[in-house]
Protein backbone atom coordinates (compact mmCIF):
# COMPACT_ATOMS: atom_id res chain seq x y z
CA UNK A 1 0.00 0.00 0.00
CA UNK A 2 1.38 3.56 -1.08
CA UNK A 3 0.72 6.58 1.04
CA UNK A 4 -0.24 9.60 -1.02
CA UNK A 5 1.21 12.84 -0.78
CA UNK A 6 -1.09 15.53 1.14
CA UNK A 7 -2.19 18.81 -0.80
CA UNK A 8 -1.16 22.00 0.75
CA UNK A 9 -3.55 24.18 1.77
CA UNK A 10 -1.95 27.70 1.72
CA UNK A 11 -0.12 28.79 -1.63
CA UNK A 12 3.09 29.89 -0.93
CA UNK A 13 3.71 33.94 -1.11
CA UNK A 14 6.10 34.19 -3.93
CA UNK A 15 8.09 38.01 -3.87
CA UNK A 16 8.00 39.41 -7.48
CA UNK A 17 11.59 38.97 -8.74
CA UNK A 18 13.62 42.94 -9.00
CA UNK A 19 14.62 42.57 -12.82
CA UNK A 20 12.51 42.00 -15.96
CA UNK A 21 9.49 43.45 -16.99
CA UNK A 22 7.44 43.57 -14.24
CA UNK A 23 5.52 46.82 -12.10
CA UNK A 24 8.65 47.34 -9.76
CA UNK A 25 11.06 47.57 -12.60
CA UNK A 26 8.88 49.74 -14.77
CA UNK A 27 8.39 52.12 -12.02
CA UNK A 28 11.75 52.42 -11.48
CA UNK A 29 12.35 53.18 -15.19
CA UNK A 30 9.70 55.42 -15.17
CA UNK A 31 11.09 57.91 -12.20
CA UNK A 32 14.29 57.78 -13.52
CA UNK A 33 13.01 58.99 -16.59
CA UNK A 34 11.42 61.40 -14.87
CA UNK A 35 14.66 62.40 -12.92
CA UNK A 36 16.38 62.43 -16.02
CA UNK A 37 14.42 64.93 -17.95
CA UNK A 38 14.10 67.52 -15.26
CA UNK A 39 17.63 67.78 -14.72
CA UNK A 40 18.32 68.08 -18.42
CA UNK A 41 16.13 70.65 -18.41
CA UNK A 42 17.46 72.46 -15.56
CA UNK A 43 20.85 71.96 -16.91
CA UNK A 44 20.08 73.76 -20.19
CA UNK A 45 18.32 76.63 -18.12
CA UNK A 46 21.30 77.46 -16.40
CA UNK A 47 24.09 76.66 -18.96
CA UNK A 48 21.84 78.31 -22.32
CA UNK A 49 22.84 75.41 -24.15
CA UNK A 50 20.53 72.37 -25.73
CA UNK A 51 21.61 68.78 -25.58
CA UNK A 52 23.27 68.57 -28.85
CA UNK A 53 25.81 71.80 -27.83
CA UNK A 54 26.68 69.47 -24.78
CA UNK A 55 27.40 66.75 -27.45
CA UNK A 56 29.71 68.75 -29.52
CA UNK A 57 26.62 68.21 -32.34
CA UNK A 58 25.12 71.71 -32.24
């Protein structure tokens, strides 16, 4: 006679992994989009030069 395995009865609380596409990582991406565009901004404001004069383009 075989005993058979018992079924859990809680699932188990899995943390959503910190890399991929998932909410946590395109949050993050999103604010440091954010972060990223204001200081560019604020950059050109106080040096009266675009992006491209930075770059040696313009």
């Amino acid at each position: 006679m075989t005993k058979s395995t018992p079924i859990p009865t809680v699932a188990p609380q899995v943390l959503e992994p910190k890399f991929g596409f998932n909410e946590y990582a395109e949050r993050l991406n999103g604010r440091a989009a954010m972060v990223g565009f204001v200081l560019t901004l604020a950059i050109e404001y106080v040096t009266g030069k675009g992006v491209l004069a930075w770059l040696g383009l313009g």
